[in-house]
Structures are given as structure tokens and as C-alpha cells.
C-alpha atoms as a PDB file:
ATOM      1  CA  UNK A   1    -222.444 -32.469  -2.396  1.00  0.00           C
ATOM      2  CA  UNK A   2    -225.013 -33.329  -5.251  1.00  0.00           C
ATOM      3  CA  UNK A   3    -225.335 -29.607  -6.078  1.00  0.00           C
ATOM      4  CA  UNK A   4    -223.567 -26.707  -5.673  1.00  0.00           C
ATOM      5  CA  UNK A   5    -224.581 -23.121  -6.995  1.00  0.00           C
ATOM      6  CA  UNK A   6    -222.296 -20.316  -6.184  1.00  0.00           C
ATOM      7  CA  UNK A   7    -222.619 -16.766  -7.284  1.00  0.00           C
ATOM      8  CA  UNK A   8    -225.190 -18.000 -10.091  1.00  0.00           C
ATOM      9  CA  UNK A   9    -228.402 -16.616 -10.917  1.00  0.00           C
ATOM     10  CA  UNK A  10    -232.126 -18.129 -12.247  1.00  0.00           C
ATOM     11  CA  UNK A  11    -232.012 -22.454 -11.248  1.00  0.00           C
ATOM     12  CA  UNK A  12    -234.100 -24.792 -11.344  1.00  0.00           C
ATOM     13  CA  UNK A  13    -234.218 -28.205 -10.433  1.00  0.00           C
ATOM     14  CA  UNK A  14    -236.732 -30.650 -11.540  1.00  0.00           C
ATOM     15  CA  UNK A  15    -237.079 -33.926 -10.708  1.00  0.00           C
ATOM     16  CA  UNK A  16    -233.250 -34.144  -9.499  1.00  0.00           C
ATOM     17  CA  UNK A  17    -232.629 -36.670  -7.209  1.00  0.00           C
ATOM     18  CA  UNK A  18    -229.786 -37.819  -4.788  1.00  0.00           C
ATOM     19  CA  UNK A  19    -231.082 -41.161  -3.589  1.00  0.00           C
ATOM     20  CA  UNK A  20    -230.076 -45.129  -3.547  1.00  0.00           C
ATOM     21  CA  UNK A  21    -230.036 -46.449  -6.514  1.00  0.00           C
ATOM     22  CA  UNK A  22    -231.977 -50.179  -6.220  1.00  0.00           C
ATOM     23  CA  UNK A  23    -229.489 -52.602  -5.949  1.00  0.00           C
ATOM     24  CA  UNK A  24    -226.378 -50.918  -5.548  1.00  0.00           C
ATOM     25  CA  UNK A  25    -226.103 -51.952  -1.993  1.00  0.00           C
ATOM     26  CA  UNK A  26    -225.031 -48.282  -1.013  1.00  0.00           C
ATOM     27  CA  UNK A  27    -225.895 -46.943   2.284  1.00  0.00           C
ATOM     28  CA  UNK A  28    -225.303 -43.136   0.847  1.00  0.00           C
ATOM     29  CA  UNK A  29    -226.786 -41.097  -1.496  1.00  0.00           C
ATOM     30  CA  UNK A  30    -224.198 -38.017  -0.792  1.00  0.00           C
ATOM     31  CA  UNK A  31    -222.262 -37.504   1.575  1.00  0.00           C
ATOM     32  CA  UNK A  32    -222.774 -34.251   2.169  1.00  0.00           C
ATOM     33  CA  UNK A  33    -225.649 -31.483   1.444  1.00  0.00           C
ATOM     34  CA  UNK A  34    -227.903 -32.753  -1.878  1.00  0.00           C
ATOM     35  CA  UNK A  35    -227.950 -28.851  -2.526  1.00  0.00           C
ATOM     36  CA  UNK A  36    -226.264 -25.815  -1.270  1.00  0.00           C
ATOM     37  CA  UNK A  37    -226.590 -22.426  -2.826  1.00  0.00           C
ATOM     38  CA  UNK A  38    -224.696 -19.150  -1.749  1.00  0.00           C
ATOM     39  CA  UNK A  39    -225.163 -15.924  -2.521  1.00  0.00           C
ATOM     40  CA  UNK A  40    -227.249 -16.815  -6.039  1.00  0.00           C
ATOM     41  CA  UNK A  41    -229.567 -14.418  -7.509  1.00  0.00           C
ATOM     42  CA  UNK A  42    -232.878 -14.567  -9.344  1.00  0.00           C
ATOM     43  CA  UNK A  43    -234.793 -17.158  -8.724  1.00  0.00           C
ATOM     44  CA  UNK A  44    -234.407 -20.805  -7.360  1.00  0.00           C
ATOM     45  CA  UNK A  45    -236.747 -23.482  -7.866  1.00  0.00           C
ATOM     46  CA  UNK A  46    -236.680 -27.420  -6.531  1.00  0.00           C
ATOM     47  CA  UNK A  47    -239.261 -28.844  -8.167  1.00  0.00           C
ATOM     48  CA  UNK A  48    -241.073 -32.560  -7.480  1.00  0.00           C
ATOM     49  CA  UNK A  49    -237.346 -33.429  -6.449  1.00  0.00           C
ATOM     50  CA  UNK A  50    -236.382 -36.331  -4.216  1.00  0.00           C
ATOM     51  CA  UNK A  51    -233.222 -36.329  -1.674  1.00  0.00           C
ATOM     52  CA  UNK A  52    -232.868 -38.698   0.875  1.00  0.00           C
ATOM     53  CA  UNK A  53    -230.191 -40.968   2.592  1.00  0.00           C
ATOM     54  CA  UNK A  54    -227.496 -38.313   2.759  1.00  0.00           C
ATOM     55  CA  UNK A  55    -224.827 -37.354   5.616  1.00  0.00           C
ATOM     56  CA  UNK A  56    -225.909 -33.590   5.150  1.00  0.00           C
ATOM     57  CA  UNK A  57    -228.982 -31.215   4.632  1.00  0.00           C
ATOM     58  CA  UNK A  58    -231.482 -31.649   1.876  1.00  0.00           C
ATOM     59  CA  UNK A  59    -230.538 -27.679   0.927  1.00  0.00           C
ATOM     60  CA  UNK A  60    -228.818 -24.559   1.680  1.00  0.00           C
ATOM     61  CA  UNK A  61    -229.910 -21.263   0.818  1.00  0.00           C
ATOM     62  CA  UNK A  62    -227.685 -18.608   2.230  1.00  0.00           C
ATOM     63  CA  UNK A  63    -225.173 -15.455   1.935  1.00  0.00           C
ATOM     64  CA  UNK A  64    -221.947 -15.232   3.496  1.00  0.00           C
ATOM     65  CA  UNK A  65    -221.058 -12.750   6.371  1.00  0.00           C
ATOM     66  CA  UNK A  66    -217.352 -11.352   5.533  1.00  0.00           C
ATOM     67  CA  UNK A  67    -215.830  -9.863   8.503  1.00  0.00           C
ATOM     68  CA  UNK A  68    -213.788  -6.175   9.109  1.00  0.00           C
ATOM     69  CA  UNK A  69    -210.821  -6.821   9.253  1.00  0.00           C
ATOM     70  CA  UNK A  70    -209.180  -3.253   9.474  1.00  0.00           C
ATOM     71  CA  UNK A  71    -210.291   0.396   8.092  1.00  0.00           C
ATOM     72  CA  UNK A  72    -208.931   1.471   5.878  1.00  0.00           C
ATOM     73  CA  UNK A  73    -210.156   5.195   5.654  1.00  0.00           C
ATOM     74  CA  UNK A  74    -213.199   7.295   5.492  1.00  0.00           C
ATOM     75  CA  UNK A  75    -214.922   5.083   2.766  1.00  0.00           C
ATOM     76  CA  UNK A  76    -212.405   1.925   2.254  1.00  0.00           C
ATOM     77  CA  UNK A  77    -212.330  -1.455   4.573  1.00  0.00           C
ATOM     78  CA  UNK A  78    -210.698  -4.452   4.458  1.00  0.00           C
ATOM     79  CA  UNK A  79    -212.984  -7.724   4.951  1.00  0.00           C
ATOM     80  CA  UNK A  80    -211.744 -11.546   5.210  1.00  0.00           C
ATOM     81  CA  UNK A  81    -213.322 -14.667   4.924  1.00  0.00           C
ATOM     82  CA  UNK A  82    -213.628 -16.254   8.391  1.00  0.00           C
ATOM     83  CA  UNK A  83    -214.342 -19.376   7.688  1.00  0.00           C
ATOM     84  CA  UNK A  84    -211.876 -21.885   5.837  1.00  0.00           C
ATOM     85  CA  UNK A  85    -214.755 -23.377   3.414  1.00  0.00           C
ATOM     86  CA  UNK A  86    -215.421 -20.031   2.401  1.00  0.00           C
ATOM     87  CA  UNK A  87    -212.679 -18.515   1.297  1.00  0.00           C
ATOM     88  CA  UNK A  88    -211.359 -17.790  -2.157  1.00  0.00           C
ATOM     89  CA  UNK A  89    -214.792 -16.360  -3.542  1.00  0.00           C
ATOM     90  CA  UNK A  90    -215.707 -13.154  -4.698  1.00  0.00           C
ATOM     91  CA  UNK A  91    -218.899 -12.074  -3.733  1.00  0.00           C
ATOM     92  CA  UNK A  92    -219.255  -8.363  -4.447  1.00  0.00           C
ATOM     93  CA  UNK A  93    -219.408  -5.724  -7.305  1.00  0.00           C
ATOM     94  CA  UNK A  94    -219.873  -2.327  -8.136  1.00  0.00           C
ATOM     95  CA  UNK A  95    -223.249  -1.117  -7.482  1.00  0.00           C
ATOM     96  CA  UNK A  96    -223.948  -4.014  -4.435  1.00  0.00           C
ATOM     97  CA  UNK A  97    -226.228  -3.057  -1.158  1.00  0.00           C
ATOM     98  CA  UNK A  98    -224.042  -4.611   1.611  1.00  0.00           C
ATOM     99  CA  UNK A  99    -225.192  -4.023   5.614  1.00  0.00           C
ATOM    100  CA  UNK A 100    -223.145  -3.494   7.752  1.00  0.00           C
ATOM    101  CA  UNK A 101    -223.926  -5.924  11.050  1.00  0.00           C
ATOM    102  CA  UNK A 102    -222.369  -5.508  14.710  1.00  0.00           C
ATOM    103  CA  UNK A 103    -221.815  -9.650  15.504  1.00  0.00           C
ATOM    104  CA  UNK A 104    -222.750 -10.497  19.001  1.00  0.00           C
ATOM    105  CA  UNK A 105    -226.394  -9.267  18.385  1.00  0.00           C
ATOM    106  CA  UNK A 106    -226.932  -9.681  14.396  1.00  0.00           C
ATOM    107  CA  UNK A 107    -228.123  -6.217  14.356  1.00  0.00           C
ATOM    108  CA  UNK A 108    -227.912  -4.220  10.906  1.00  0.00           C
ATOM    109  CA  UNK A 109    -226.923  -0.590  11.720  1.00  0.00           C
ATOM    110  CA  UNK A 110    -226.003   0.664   8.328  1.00  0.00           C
ATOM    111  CA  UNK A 111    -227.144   0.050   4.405  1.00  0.00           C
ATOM    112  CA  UNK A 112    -224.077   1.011   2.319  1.00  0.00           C
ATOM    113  CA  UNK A 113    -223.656   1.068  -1.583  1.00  0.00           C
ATOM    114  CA  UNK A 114    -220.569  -0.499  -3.188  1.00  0.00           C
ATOM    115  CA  UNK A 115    -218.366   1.877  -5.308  1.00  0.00           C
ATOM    116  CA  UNK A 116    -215.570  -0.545  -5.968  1.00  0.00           C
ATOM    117  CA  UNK A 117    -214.355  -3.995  -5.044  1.00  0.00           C
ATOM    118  CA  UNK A 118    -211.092  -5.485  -5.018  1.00  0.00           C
ATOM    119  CA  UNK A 119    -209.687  -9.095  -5.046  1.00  0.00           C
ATOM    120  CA  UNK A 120    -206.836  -9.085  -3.108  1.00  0.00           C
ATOM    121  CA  UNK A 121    -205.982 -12.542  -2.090  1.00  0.00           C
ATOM    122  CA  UNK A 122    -208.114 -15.731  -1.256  1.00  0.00           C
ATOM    123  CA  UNK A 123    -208.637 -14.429   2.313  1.00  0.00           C
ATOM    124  CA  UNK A 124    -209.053 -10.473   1.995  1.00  0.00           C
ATOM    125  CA  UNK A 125    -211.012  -8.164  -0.446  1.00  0.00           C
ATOM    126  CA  UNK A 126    -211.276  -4.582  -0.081  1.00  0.00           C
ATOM    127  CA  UNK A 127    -214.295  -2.406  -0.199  1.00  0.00           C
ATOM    128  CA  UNK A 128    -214.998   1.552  -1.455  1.00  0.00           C
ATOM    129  CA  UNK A 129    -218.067   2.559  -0.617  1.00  0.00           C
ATOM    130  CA  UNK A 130    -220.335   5.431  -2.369  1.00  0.00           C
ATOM    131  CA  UNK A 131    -220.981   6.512   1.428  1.00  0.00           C
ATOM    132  CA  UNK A 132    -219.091   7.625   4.406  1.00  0.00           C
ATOM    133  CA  UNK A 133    -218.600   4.505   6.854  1.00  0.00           C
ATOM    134  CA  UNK A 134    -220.133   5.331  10.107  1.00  0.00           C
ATOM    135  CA  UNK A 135    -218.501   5.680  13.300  1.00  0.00           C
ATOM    136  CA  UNK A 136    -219.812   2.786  15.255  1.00  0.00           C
ATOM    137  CA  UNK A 137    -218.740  -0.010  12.875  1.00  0.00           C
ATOM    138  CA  UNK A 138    -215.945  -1.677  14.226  1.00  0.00           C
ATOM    139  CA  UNK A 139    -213.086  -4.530  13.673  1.00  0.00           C
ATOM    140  CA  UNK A 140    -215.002  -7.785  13.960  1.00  0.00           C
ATOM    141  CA  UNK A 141    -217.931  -6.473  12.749  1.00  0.00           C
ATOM    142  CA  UNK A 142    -220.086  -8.654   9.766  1.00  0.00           C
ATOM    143  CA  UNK A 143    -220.688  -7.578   6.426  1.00  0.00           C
ATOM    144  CA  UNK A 144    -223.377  -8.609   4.071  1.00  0.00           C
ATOM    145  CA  UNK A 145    -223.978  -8.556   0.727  1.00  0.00           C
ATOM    146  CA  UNK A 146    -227.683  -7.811   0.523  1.00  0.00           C
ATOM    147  CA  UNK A 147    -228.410  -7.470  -3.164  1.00  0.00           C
ATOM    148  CA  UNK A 148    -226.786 -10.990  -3.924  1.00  0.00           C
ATOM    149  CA  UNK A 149    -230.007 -13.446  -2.321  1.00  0.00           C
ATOM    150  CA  UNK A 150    -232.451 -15.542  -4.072  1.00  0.00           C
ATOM    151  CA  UNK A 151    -235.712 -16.063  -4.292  1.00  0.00           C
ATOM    152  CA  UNK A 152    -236.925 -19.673  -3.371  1.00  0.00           C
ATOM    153  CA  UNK A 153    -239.258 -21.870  -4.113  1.00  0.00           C
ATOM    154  CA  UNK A 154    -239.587 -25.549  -3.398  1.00  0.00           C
ATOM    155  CA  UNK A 155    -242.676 -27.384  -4.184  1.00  0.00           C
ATOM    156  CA  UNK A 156    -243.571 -31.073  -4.183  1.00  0.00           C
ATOM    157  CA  UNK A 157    -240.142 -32.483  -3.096  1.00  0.00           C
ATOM    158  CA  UNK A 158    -239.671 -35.060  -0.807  1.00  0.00           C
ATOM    159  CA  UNK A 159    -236.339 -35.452   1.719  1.00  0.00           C
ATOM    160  CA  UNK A 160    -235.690 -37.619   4.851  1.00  0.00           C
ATOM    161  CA  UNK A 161    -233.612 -40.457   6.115  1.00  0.00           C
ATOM    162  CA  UNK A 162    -230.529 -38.092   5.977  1.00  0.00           C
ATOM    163  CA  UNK A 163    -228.440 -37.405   9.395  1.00  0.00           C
ATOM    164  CA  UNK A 164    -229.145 -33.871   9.975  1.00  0.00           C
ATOM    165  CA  UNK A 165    -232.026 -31.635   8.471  1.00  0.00           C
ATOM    166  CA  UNK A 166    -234.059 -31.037   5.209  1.00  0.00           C
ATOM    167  CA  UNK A 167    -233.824 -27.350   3.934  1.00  0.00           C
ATOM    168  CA  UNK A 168    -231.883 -24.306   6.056  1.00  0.00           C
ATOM    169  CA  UNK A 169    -233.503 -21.546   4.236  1.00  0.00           C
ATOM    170  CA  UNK A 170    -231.826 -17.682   5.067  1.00  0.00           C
ATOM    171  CA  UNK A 171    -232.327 -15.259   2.515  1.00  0.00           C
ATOM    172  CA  UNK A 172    -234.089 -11.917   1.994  1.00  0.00           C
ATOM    173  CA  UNK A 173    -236.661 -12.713  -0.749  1.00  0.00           C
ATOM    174  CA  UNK A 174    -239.715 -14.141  -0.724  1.00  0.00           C
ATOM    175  CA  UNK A 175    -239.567 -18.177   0.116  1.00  0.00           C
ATOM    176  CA  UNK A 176    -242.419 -20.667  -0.417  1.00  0.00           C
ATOM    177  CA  UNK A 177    -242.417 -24.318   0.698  1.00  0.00           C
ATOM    178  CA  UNK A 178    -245.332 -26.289  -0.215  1.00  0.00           C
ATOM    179  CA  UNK A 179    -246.519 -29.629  -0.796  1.00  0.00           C
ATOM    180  CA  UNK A 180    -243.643 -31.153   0.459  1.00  0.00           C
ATOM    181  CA  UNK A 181    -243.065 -34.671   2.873  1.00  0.00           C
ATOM    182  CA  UNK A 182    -240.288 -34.297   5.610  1.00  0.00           C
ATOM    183  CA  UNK A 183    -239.029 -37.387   7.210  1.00  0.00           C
ATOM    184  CA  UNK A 184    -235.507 -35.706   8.314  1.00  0.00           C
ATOM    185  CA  UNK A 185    -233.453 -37.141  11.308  1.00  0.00           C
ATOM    186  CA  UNK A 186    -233.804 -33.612  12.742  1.00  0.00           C
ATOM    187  CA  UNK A 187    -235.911 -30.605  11.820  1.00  0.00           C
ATOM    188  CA  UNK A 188    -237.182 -30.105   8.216  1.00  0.00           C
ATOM    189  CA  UNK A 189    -237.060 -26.575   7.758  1.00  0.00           C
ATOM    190  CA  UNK A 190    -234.451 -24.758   9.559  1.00  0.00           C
ATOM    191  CA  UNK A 191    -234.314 -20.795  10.063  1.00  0.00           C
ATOM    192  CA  UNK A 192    -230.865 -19.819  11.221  1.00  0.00           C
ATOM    193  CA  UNK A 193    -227.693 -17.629  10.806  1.00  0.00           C
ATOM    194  CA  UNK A 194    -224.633 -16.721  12.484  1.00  0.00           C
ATOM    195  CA  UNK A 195    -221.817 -13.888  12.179  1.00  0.00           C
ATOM    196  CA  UNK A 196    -219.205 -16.142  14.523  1.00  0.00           C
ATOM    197  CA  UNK A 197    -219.252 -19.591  13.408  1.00  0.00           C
ATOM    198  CA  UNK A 198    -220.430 -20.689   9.852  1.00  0.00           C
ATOM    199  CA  UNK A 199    -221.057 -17.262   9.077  1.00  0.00           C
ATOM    200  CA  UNK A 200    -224.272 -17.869   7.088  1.00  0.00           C
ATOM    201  CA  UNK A 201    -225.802 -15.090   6.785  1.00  0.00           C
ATOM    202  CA  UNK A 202    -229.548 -13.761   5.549  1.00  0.00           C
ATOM    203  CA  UNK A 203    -232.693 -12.811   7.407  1.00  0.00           C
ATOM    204  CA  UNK A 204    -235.527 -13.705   6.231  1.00  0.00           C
ATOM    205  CA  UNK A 205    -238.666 -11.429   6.004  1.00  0.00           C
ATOM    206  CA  UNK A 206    -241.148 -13.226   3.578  1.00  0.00           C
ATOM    207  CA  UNK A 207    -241.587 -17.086   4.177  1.00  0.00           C
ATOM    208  CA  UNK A 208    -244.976 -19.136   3.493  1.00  0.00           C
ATOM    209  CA  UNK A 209    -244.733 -22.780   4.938  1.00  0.00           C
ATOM    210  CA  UNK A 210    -248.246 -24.589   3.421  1.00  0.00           C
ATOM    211  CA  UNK A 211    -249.558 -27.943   2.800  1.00  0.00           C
ATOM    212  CA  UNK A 212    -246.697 -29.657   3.695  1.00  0.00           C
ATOM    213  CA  UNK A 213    -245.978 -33.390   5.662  1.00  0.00           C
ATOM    214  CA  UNK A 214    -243.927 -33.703   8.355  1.00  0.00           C
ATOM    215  CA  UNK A 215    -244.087 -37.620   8.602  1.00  0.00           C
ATOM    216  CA  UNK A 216    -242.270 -37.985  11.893  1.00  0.00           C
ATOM    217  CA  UNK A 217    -240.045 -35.104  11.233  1.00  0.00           C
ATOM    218  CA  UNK A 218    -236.996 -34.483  13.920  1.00  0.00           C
ATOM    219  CA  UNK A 219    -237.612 -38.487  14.722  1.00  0.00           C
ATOM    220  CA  UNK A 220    -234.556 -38.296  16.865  1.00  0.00           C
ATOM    221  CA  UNK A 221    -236.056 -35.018  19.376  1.00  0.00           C
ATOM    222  CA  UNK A 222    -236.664 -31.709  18.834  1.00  0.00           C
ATOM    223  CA  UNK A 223    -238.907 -29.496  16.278  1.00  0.00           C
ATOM    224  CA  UNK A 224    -240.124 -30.128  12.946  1.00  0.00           C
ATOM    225  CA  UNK A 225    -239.151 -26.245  12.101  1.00  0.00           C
ATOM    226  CA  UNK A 226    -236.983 -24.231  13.982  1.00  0.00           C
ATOM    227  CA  UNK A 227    -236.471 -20.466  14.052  1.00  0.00           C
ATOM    228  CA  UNK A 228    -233.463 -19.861  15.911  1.00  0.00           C
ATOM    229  CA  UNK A 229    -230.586 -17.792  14.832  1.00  0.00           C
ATOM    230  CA  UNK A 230    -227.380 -17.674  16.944  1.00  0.00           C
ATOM    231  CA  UNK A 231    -227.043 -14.651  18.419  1.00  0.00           C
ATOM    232  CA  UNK A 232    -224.931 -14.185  21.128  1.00  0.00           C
ATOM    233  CA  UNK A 233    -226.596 -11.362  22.680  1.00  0.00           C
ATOM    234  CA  UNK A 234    -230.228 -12.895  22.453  1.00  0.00           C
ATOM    235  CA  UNK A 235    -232.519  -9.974  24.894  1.00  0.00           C
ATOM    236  CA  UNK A 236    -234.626  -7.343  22.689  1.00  0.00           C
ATOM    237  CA  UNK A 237    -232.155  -8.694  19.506  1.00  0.00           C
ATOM    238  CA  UNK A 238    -234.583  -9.785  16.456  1.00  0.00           C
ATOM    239  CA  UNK A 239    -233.649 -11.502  13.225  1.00  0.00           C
ATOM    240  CA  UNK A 240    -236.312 -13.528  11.504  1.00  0.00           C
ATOM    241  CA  UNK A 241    -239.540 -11.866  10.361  1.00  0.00           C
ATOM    242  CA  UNK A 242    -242.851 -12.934   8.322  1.00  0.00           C
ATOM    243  CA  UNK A 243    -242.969 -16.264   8.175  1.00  0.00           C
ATOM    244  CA  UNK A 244    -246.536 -18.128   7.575  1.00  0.00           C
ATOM    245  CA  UNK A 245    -246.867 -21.669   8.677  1.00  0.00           C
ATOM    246  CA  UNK A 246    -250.438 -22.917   7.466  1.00  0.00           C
ATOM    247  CA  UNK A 247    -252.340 -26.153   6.510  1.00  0.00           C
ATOM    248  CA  UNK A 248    -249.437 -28.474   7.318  1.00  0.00           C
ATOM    249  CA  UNK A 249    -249.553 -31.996   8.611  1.00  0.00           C
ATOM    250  CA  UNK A 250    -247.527 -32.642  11.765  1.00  0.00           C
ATOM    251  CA  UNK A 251    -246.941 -36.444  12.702  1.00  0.00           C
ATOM    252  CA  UNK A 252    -244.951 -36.406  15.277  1.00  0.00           C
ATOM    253  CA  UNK A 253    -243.584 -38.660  18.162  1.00  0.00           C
ATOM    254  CA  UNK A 254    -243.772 -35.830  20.335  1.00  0.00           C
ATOM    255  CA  UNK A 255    -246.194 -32.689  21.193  1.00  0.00           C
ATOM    256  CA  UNK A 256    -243.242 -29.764  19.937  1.00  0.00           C
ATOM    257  CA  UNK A 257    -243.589 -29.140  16.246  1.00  0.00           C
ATOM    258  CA  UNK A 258    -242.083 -25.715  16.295  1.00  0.00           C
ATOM    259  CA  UNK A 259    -239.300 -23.539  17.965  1.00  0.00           C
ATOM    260  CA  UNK A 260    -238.793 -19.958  17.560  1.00  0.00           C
ATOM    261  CA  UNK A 261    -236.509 -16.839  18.977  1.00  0.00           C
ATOM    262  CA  UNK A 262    -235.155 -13.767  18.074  1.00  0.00           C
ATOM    263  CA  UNK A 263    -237.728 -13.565  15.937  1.00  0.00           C
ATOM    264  CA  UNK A 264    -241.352 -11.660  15.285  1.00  0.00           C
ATOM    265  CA  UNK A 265    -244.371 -11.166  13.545  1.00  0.00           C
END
């Protein structure tokens, strides 16, 4: 990756860019993401930057869904890292918000305060709460931590001939995206999460889309920007909220510029 931020609070980028230099007779820029941040803080900004001709995403913006692993008692659990690429990282701290989230349908059915958090190994960390757990949460079951998301914005940046997409974007703040030019292999926003797979996690609730390009965005089929997060349980389930798409340019080789579900307003 060209950038990583992990657990970090307040970046900017400005003018950074993951591209080919002239000359070097390189077919790669990265070869992976240009940028990934999890569960940062603050605010992060990509300013006027350039990334193109990677193997990977433009950007990642995301948390990271630990799961239950056992119960402990009336106010402790045990969560693990279910993914490999995850692991290892401690993402919580006294005086967190975490949610508590049933899997299969992404649902949040609890808000819970953190009163301690211990490192225990590289896969488990255990979990005090100021609050009684409630009685439907369950092994398998996702938690988040909700205080630990960004704000994001990215303005004036340009990203395309890259294999997958330009900027997966799933965080609780507010998000703009503006004046940017997409020319991304597939879509050039993406809106997603999971609790079963990559176990992203982050709805989002505040997104403004405006005055951007999509120059042939998703040139190999599908949407320019997709809103679909993967829930397995899809009927009356809803993730994604508040997102404004307005004043963009869509050149595309086909009539679908957009996808959404699970979502609303």
C-alpha cells in the first residue's frame, strides 16, 4: 500500500501521489490500496491528490467489526479478530461507544460504553462495559467501535486505471467528495460493509457526492457508485443513510450510474 493510517487521528494528504513515474517502464504504481485508513479519528483530508495504475482501491475509510467470542459475565466479553489481516491491533479504550450488531442483518441493537479494555493476545481482547450486556447479544455477534471514525473529505483528486475501485468510504461522520475525476476499472465510490467476511465495518449517515467526473467510470460493467452493504438477511434490514449525490458528470458506456440497497433516505 502507498498509505496506511491505523488508529491515528487529524491527516491530510496533499498533492500525494501513487502513479508511474515517466520512464520507468513500470506497469504499477502500488500494488495494493494507494490509501487505507482504519479506525482513525479527527479528520481526514485527500487533497488535489493523484492515484492511478494500482492493483487495489484508490482509498479505504473504515472500522473493524470484532466478533463475540464468549461471555464472559454480566458486563465482560471476549471479542477476536476474524479476519487474519486484522489481527494484532488494539482498537479500544476506556471511555469508547462500541454497538453491539447481530451479523446476518447488520442491525445495531445496543450502544454500550467501555469501562475497561484488555490486550490479551493478537487474536482476543476483552471488554468491561459501564452497562449491563443485554440478553439478546449472542456468540457470533459484531462489535463496533463507534467513537473511533473519521471525518472525510476528499476534494480535487483524481484516480483511475487501477483494477478494482476508487474510494470505499464507511464511516459515521460527515463525508464530502467533490471535484473529483473517476476513471476506475469498477465503481468510483463504493458504500459497503460486512460483519462475515472483511469485516469492515461503519454506516454511513452524512455523505455529499458533488461536482464530480465520472469519465467512463466502472468501464468494465456495473455502477459508477454503489450502495450495497452485505447483509445476509437483506428484507426490511437498512444500513446506509443520507447520502447526497448532486451536480456530477456521468460518462458512461452504459445507462446504470448508480446502485443502491439496504439503504434510505
Amino acid at each position: 500500500m502507498g498509505v496506511i493510517g491505523q488508529i491515528s487521528e487529524n491527516i491530510t494528504l496533499k498533492e500525494v501521489n501513487t502513479v508511474i513515474r515517466p520512464g520507468s517502464k513500470r506497469y504499477l504504481s502500488v500494488s495494493a490500496d494507494s490509501t487505507h485508513f482504519v479506525n482513525c479519528s479527527g479528520q481526514i483530508n485527500l487533497i488535489d491528490c493523484t492515484f492511478t495504475n494500482m492493483l487495489d482501491d484508490a482509498g479505504n475509510f473504515h472500522g473493524t467489526y470484532t466478533i463475540i467470542n464468549k461471555i464472559l459475565n454480566k458486563n465482560t466479553m471476549l471479542l477476536t479478530f476474524n479476519h487474519f489481516q486484522q489481527k494484532g491491533i488494539m482498537i479500544y479504550e476506556k471511555g469508547d461507544t462500541i454497538h453491539l450488531v447481530e451479523n446476518s442483518t447488520l442491525v445495531s441493537y445496543a450502544e454500550m460504553t467501555v469501562k475497561s479494555a484488555t490486550w490479551l493476545s493478537s487474536d482476543f481482547i476483552r471488554i468491561e462495559t459501564e452497562e449491563v450486556l443485554p440478553t439478546e447479544m449472542a456468540i457470533g455477534h459484531a462489535v463496533e467501535n463507534y467513537s473511533r471514525m473519521p471525518s472525510v473529505l476528499i476534494k480535487g483528486c483524481v484516480t483511475g486505471h487501477n483494477r478494482p475501485r476508487g474510494f470505499l468510504i464507511t464511516t459515521n461522520k460527515k463525508v464530502v467528495i467533490e471535484d473529483c475525476t473517476f476513471f476506475n476499472m469498477s465503481c468510483g465510490l463504493h458504500f459497503t460493509v460486512d460483519a462475515n467476511d472483511w469485516f469492515e465495518s461503519g454506516p454511513v449517515c452524512d455523505v455529499t457526492v458533488r461536482n464530480n467526473n465520472f469519465k467512463n467510470s466502472a468501464y468494465t460493467g456495473g455502477p459508477a457508485i454503489a450502495i450495497n452493504p452485505a447483509i445476509k438477511v437483506k428484507k426490511n434490514n437498512y444500513y446506509h443513510s443520507g447520502i447526497t449525490i448532486e451536480n456530477n458528470t456521468f460518462e458512461m458506456h452504459e445507462k446504470r450510474f448508480l446502485s443502491i440497497n439496504n439503504s434510505k433516505d
